[in-house]
C-alpha atoms as a PDB file:
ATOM      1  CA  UNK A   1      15.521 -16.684   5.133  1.00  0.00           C
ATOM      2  CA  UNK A   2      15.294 -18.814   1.802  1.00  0.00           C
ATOM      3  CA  UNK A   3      11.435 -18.811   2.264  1.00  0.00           C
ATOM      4  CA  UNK A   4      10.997 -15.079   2.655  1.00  0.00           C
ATOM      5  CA  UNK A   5      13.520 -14.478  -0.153  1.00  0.00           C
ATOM      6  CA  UNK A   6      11.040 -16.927  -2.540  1.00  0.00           C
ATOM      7  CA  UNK A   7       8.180 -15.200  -1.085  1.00  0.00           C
ATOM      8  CA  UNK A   8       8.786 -11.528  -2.099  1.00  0.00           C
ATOM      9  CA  UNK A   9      10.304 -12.841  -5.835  1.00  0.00           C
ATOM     10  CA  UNK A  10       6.731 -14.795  -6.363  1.00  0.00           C
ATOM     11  CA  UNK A  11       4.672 -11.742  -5.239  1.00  0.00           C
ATOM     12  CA  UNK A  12       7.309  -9.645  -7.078  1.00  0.00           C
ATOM     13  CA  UNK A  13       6.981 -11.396 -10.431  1.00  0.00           C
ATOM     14  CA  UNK A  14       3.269 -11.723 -10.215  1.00  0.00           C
ATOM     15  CA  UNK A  15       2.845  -8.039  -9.681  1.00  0.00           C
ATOM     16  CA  UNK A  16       5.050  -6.975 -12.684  1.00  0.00           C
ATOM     17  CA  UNK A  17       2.556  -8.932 -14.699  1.00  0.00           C
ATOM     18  CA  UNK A  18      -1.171  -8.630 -12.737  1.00  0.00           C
ATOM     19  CA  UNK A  19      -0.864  -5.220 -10.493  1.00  0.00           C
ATOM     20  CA  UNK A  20      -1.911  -2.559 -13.815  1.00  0.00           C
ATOM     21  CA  UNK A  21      -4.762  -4.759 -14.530  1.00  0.00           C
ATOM     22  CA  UNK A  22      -6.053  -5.650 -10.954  1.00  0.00           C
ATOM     23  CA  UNK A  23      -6.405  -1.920 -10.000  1.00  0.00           C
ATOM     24  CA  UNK A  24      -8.331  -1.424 -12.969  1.00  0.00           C
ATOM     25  CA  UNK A  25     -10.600  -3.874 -12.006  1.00  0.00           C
ATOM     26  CA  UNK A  26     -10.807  -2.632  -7.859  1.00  0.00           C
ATOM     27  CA  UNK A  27      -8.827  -5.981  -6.996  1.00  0.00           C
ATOM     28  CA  UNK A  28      -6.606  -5.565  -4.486  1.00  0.00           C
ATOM     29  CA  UNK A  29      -2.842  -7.057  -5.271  1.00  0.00           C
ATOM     30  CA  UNK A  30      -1.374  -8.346  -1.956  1.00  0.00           C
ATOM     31  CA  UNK A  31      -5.153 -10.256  -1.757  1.00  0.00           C
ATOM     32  CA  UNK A  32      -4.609 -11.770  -5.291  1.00  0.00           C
ATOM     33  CA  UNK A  33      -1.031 -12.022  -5.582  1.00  0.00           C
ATOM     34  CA  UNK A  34       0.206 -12.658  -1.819  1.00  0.00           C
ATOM     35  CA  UNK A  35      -1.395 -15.754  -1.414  1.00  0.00           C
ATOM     36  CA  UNK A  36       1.038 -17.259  -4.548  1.00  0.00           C
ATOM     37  CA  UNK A  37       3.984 -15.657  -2.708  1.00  0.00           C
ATOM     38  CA  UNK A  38       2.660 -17.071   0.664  1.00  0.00           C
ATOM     39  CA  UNK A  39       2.441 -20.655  -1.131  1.00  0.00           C
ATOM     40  CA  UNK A  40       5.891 -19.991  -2.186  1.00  0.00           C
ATOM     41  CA  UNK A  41       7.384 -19.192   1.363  1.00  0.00           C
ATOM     42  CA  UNK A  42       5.345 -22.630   2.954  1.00  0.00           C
ATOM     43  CA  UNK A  43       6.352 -24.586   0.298  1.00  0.00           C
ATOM     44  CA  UNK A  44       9.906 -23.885   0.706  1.00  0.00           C
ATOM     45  CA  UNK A  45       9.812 -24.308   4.627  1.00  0.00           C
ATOM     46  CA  UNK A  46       7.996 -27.316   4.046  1.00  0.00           C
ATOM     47  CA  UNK A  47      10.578 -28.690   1.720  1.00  0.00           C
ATOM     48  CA  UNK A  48       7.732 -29.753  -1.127  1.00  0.00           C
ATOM     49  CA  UNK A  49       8.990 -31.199  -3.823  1.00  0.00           C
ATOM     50  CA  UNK A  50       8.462 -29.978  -7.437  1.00  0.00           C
ATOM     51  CA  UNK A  51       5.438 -31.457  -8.378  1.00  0.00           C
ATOM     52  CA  UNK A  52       3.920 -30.522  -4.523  1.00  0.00           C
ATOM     53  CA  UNK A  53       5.129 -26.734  -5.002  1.00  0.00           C
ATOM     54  CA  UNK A  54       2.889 -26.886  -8.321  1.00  0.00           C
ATOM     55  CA  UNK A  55       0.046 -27.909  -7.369  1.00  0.00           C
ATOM     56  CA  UNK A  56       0.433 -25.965  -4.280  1.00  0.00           C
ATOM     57  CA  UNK A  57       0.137 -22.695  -6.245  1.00  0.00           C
ATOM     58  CA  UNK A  58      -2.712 -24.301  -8.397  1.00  0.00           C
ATOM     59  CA  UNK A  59      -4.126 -25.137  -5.045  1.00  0.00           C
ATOM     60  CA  UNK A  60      -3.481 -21.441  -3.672  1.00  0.00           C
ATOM     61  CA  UNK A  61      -5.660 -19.475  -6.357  1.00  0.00           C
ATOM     62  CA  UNK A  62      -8.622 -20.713  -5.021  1.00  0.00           C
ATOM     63  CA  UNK A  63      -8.103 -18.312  -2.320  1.00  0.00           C
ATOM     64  CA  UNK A  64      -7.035 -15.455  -3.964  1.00  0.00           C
ATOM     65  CA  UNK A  65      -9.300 -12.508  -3.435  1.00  0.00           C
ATOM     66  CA  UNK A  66     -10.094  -9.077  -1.844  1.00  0.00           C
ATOM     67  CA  UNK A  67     -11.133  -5.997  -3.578  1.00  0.00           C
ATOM     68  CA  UNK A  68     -10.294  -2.070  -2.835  1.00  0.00           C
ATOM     69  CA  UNK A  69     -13.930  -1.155  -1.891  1.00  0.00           C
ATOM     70  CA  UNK A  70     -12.337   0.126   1.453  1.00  0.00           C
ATOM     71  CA  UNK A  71     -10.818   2.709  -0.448  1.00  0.00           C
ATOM     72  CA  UNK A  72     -14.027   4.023  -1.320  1.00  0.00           C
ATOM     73  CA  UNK A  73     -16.645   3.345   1.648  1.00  0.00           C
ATOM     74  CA  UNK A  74     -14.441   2.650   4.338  1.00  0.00           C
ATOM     75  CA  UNK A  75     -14.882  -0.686   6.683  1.00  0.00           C
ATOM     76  CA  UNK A  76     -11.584  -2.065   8.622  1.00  0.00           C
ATOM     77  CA  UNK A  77     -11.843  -5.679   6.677  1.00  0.00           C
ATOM     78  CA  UNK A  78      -8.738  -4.927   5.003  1.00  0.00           C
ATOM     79  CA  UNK A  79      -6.659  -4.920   7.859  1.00  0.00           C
ATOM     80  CA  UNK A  80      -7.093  -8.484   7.787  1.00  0.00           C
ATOM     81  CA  UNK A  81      -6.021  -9.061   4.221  1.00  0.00           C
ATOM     82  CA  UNK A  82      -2.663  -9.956   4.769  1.00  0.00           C
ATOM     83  CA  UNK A  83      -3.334 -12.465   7.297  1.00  0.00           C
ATOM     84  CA  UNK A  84      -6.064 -13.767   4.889  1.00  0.00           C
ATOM     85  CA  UNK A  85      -3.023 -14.500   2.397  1.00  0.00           C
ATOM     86  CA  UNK A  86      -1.019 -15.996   5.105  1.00  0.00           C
ATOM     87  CA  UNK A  87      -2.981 -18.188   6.292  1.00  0.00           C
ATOM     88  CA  UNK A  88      -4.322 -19.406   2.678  1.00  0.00           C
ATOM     89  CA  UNK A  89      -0.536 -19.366   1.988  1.00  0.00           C
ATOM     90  CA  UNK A  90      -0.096 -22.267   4.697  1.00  0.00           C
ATOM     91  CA  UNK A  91      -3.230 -24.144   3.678  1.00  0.00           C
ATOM     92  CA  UNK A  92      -2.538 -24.445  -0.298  1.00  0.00           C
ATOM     93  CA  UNK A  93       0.513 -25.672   0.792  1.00  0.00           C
ATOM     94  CA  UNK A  94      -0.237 -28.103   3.786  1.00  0.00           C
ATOM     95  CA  UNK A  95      -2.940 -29.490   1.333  1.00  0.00           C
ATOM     96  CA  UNK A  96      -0.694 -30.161  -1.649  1.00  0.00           C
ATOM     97  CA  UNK A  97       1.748 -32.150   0.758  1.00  0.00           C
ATOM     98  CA  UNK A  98      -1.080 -34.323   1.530  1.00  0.00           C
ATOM     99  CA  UNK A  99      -1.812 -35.280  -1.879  1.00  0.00           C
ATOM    100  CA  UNK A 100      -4.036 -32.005  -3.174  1.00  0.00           C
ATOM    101  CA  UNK A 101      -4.002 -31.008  -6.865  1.00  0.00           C
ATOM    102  CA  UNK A 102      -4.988 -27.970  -8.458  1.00  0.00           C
ATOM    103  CA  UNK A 103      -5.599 -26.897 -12.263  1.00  0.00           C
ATOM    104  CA  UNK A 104      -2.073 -26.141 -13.281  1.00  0.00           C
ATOM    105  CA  UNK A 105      -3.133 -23.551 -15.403  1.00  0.00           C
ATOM    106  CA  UNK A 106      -4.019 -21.530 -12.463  1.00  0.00           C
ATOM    107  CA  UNK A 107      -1.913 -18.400 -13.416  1.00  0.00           C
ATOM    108  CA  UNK A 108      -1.818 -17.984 -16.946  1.00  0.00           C
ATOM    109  CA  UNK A 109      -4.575 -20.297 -18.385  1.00  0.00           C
ATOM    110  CA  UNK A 110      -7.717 -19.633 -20.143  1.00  0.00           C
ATOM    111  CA  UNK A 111      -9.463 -19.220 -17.120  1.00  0.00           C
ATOM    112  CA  UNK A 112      -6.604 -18.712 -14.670  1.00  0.00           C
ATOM    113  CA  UNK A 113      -5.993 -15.319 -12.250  1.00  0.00           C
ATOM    114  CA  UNK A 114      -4.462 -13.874 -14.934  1.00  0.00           C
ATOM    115  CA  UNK A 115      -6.821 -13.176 -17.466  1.00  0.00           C
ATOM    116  CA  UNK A 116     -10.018 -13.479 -15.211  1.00  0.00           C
ATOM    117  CA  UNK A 117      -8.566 -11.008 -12.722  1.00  0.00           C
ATOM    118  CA  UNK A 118      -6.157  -8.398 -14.792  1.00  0.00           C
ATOM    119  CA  UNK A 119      -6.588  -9.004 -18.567  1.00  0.00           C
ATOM    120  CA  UNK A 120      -3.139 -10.843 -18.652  1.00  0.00           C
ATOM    121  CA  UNK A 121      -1.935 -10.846 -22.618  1.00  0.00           C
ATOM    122  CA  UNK A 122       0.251 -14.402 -21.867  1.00  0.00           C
ATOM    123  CA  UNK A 123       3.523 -12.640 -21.737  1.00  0.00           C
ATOM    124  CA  UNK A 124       5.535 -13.376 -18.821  1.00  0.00           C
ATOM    125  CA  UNK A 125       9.065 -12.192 -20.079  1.00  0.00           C
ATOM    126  CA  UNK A 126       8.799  -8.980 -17.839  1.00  0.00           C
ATOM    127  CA  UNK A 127       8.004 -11.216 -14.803  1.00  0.00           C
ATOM    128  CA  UNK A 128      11.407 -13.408 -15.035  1.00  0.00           C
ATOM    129  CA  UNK A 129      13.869 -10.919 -16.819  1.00  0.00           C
ATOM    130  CA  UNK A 130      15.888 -10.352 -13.555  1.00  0.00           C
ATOM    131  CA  UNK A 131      14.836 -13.313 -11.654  1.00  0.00           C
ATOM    132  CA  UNK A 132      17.955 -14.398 -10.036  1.00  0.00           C
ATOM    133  CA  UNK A 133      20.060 -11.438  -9.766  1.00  0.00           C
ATOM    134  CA  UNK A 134      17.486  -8.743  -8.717  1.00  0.00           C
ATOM    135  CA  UNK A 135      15.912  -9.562  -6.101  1.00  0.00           C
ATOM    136  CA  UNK A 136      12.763  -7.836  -4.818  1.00  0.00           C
ATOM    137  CA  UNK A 137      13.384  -8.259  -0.812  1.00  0.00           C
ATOM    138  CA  UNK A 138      16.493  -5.495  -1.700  1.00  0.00           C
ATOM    139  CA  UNK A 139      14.298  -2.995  -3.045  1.00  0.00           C
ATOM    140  CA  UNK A 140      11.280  -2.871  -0.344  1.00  0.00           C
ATOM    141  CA  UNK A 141       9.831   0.471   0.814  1.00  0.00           C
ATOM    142  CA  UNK A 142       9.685   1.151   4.494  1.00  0.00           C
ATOM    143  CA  UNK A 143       6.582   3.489   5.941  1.00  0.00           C
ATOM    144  CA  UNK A 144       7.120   6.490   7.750  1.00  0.00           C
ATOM    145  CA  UNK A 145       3.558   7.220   7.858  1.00  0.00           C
ATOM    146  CA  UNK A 146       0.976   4.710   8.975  1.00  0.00           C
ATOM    147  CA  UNK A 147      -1.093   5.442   5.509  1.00  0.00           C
ATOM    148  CA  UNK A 148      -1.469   4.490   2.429  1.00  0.00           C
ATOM    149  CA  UNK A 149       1.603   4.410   0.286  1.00  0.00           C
ATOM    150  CA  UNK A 150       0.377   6.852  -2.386  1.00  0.00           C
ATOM    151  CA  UNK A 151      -0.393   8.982   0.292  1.00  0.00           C
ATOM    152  CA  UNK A 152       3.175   9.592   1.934  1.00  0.00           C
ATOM    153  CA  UNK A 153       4.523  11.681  -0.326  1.00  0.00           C
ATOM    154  CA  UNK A 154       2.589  14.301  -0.049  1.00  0.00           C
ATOM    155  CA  UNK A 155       2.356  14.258   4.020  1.00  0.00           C
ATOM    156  CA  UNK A 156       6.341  14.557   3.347  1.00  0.00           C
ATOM    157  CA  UNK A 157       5.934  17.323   0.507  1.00  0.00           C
ATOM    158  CA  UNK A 158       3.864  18.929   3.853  1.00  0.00           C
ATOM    159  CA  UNK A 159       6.357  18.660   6.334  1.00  0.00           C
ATOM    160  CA  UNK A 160       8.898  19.976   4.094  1.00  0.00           C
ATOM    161  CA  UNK A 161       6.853  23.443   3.433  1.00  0.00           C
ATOM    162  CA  UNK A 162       5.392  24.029   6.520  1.00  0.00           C
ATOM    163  CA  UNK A 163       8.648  22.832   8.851  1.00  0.00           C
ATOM    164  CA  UNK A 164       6.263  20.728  10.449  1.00  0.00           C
ATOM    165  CA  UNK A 165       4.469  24.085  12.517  1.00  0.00           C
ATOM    166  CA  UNK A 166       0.256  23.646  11.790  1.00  0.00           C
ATOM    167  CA  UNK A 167      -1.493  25.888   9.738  1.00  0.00           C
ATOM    168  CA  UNK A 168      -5.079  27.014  10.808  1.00  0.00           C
ATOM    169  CA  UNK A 169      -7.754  26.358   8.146  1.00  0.00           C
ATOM    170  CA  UNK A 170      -8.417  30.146   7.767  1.00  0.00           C
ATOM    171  CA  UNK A 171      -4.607  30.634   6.361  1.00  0.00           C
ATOM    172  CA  UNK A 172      -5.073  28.028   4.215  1.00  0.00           C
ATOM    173  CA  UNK A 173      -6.369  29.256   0.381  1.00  0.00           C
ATOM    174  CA  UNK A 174      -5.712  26.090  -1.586  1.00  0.00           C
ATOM    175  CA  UNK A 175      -3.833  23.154  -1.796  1.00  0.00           C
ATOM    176  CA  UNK A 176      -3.215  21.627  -5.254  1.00  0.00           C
ATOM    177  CA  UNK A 177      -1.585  17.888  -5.701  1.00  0.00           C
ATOM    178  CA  UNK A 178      -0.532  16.555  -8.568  1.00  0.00           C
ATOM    179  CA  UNK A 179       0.214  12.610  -8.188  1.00  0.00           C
ATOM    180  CA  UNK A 180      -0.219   9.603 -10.659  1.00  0.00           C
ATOM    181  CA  UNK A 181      -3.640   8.974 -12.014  1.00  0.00           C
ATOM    182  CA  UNK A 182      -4.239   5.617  -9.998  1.00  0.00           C
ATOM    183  CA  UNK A 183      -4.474   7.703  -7.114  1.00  0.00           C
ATOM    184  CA  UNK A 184      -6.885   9.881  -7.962  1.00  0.00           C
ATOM    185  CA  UNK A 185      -9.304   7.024  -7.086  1.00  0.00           C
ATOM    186  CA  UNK A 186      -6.913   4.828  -4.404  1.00  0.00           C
ATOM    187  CA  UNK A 187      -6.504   7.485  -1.763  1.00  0.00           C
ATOM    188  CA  UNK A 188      -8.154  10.519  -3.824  1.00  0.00           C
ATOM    189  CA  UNK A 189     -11.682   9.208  -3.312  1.00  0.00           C
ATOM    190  CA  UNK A 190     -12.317   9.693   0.385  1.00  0.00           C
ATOM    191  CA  UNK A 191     -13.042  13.629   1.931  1.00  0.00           C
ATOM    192  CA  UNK A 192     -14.785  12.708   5.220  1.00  0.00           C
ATOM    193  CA  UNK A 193     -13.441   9.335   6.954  1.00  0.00           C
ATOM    194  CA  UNK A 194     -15.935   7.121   8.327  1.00  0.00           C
ATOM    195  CA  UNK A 195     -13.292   5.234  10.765  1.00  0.00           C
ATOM    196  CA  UNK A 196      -9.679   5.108  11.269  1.00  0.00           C
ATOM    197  CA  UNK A 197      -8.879   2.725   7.803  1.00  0.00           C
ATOM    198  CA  UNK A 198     -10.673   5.022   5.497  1.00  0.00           C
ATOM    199  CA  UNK A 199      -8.638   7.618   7.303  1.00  0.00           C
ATOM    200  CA  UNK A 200      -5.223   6.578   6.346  1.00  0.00           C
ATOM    201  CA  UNK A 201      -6.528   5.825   3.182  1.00  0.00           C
ATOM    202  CA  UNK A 202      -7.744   9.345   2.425  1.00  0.00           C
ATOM    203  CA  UNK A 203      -5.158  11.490   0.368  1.00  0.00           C
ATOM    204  CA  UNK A 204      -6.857  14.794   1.508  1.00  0.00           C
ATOM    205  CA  UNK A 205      -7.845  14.109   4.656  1.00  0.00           C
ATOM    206  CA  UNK A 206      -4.318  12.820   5.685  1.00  0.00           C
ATOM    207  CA  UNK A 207      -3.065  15.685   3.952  1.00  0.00           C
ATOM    208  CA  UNK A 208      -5.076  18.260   5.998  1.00  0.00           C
ATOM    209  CA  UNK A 209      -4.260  16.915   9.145  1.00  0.00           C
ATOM    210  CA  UNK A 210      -0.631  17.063   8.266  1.00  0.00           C
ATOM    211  CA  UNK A 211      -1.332  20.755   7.701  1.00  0.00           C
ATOM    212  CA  UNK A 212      -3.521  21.778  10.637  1.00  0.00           C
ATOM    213  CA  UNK A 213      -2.158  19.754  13.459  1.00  0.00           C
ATOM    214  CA  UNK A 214       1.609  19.472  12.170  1.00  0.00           C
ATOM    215  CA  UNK A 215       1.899  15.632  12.777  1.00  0.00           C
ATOM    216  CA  UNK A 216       0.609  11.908  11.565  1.00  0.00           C
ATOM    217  CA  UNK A 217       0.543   9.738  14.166  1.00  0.00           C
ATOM    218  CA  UNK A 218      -1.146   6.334  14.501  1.00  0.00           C
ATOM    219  CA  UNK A 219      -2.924   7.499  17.589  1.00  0.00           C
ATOM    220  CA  UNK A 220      -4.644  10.417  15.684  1.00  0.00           C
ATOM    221  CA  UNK A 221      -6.037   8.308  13.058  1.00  0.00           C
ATOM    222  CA  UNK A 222      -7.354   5.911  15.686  1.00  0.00           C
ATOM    223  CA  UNK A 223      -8.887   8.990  17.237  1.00  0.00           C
ATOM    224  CA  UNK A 224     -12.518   9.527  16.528  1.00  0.00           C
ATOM    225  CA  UNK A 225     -12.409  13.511  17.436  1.00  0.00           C
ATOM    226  CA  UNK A 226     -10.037  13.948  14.980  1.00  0.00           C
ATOM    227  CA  UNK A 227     -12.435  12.580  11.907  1.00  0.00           C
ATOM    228  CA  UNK A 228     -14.926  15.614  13.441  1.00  0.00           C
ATOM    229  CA  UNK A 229     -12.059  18.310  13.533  1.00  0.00           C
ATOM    230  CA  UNK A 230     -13.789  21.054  11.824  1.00  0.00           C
ATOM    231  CA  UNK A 231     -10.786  22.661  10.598  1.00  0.00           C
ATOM    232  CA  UNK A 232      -9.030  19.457   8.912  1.00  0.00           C
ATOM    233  CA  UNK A 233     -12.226  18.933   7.243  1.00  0.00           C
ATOM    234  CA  UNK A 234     -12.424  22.454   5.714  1.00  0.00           C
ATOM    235  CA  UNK A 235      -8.612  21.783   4.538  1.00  0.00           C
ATOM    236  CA  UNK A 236      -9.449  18.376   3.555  1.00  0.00           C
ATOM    237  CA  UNK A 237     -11.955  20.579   0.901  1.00  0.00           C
ATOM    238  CA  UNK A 238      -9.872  22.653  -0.279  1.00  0.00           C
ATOM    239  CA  UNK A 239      -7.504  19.916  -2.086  1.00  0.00           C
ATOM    240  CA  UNK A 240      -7.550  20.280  -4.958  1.00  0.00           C
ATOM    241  CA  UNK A 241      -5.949  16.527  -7.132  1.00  0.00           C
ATOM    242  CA  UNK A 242      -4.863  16.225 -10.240  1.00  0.00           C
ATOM    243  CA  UNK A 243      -3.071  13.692 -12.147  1.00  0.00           C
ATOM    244  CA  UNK A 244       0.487  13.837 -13.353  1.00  0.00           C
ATOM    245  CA  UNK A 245       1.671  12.142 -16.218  1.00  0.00           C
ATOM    246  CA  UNK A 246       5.202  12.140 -15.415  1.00  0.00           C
ATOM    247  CA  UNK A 247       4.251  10.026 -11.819  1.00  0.00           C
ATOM    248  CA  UNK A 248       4.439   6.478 -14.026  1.00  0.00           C
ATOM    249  CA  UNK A 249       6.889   3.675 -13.184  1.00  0.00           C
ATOM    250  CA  UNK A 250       9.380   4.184 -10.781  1.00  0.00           C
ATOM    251  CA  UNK A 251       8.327   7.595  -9.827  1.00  0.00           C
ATOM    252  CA  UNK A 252       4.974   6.600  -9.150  1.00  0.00           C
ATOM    253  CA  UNK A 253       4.541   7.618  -5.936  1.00  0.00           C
ATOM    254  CA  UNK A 254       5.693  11.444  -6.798  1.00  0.00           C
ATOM    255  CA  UNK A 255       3.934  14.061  -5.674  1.00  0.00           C
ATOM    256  CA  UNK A 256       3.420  18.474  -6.810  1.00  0.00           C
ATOM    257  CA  UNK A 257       2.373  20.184  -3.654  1.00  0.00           C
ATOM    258  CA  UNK A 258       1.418  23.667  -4.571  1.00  0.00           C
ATOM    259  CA  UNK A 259       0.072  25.364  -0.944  1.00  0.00           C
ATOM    260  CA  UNK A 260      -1.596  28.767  -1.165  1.00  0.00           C
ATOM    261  CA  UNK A 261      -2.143  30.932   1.696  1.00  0.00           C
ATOM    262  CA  UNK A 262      -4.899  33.446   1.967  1.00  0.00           C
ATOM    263  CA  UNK A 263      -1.606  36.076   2.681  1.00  0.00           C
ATOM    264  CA  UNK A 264      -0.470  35.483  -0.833  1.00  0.00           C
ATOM    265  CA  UNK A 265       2.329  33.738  -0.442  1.00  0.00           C
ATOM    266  CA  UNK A 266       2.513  30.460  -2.303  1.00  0.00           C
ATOM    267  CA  UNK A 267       4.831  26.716  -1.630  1.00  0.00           C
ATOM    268  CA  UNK A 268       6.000  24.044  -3.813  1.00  0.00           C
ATOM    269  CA  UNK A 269       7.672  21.393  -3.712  1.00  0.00           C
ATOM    270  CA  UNK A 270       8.059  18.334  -5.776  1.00  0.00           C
ATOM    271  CA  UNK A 271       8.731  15.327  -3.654  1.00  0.00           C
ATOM    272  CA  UNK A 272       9.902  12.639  -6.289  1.00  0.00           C
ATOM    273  CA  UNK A 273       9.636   9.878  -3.764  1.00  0.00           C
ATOM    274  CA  UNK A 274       8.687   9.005  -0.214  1.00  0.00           C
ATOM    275  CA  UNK A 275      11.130   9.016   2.825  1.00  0.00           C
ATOM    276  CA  UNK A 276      11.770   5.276   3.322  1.00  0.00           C
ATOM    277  CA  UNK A 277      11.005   4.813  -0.907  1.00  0.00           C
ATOM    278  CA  UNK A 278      14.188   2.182  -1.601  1.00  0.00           C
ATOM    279  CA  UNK A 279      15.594   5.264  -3.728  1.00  0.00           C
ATOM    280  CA  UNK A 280      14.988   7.639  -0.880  1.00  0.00           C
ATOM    281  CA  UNK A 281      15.763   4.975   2.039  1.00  0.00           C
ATOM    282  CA  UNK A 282      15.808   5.489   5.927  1.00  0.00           C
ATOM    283  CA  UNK A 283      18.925   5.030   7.773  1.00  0.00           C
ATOM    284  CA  UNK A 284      19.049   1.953  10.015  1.00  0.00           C
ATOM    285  CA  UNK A 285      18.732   4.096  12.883  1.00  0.00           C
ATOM    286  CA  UNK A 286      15.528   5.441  11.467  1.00  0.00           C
ATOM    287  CA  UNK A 287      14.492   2.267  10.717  1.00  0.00           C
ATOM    288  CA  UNK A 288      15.258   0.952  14.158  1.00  0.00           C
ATOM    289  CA  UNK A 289      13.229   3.843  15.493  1.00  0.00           C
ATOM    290  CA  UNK A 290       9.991   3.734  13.733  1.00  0.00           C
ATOM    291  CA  UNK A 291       9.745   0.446  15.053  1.00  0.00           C
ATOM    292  CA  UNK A 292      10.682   0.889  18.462  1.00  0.00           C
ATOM    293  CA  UNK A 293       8.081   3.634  18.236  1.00  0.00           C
ATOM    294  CA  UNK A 294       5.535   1.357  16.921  1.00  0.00           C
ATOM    295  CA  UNK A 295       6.025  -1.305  19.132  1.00  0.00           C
ATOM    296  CA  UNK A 296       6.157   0.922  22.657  1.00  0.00           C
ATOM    297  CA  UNK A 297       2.523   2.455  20.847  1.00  0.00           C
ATOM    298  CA  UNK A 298       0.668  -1.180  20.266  1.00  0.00           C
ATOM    299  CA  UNK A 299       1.997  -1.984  23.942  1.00  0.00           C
ATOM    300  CA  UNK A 300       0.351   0.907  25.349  1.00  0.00           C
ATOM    301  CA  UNK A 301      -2.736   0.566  23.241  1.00  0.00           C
ATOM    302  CA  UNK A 302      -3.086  -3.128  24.128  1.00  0.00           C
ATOM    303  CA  UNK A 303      -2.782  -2.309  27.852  1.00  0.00           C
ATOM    304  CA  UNK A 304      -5.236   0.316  27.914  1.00  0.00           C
ATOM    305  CA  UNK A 305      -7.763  -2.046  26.357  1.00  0.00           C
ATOM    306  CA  UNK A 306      -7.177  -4.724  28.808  1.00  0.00           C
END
């Protein structure tokens, strides 16, 4: 439990300082900054000592890595970028036991992540104002939908104004979303999925299917008939994004669904943040659920392909 609990603070810190800059630069975070939380979580298992959990870190930005050009052209690579971190987690650390060093300026030197990765300015006061009283692992998001975070607002925002019942294309005038800036080009950027990752990674496309089926599932994204539905394409089309200033900081992930139908009649809704957001949490029966649900799916899906 202590390991996880150093893990999340480490990625947590290095986020408040890095995650601005690396998705100006098309880095992804968890690929930069999970492998120093990963580091973190080994060391601590491994009982390191000071100097070992140092130059474990050091070690651990050799590996740090990965870029959001999935969210633009597609490919499946990044399901594997956690497991990239993980595993380069266990190896910085393994290696620093045995007598490893690294540059200890790995973070915030000259030529450290920092700066070469998301213009760090040196100040790391933000990182460690709360250290020790807030920590991160209480204020994780959960995922109700199996897409990309910026994304899940909106599917909700959906479900909300249609009551979940599918919409045929024709009814469909216009749909206009207004989310934060970032995602304008990290979920806004993809209209016509290539495979199942760009899929949940595509704001309108997700969006449309929400519309025209009435449901998300896993099992439709992994679909290949559903990337050729005719109809969620056309809807996919007709959203229309925007940015929104007021989606900054904690209210990010907000979303402004405006839904026009060719009969006239318009919906809104503002969804400030996701279902499962920590300030809009799921119950622990919901949480229980979804992965009950998830679990019975992968079973079924592994069986199928055996």
């Amino acid at each position: 439990m202590r390991a996880v609990i150093v893990g999340y603070e480490v990625i947590n810190c290095l986020s408040t300082l890095f995650h601005a800059g690396l998705g100006k630069r098309g880095f992804h975070t968890l690929g930069v900054v999970g492998v120093f939380g990963a580091t973190a979580a080994a060391a601590s298992i491994l009982k390191l000592d000071e100097r070992q959990t140092l130059h474990a870190l050091a070690v651990a930005g050799s590996f740090a890595g990965t870029t959001m050009e999935y969210d633009q052209t597609g490919g499946e690579a990044k399901r594997i970028h956690a497991g990239l971190v993980a595993r380069a987690g266990i190896q910085a650390a393994t290696l620093a036991q045995r007598g490893l060093t690294g540059p200890t300026g790995m973070i915030d030197g000259y030529r450290g992540i920092g700066r070469l990765f998301a213009d760090f300015n040196g100040d790391t006061a933000p990182a460690v104002a709360n250290l020790g009283r807030d920590f991160a692992i209480l204020n994780v998001n959960t995922k109700v939908h199996p897409v990309l975070a910026r994304v899940a607002a909106a599917l909700d925002a959906a479900t909300l104004l249609t009551k979940g019942e599918p919409l045929s294309a024709k009814a469909i005038a216009s749909v206009g979303v207004a989310v934060n800036e970032g995602t304008l080009k990290h979920g806004g950027s993809i209209r016509k999925p290539k495979d199942a990752l760009s899929a949940q990674m595509s704001l309108p496309f997700a969006l449309a299917m929400q519309l025209v089926v009435g449901r998300n599932d896993l099992s439709d994204y992994l679909d290949p008939a559903m990337r050729e539905n005719v109809e969620i394409l056309a809807v996919a089309e007709k959203v229309n994004l925007q940015a929104d200033p007021e989606a900054v900081g904690k209210r990010t992930f907000t979303c402004r669904l405006r839904l026009k139908l060719t009969s006239g009649e318009e919906l809104y809704h503002v969804q400030p943040y996701p279902k499962g957001a920590a300030a809009n949490p799921l119950s622990r029966g919901e949480v229980l659920g979804s992965f009950v649900d998830s679990h019975a799916w992968f079973c079924t899906a592994s069986k199928l392909s055996n």
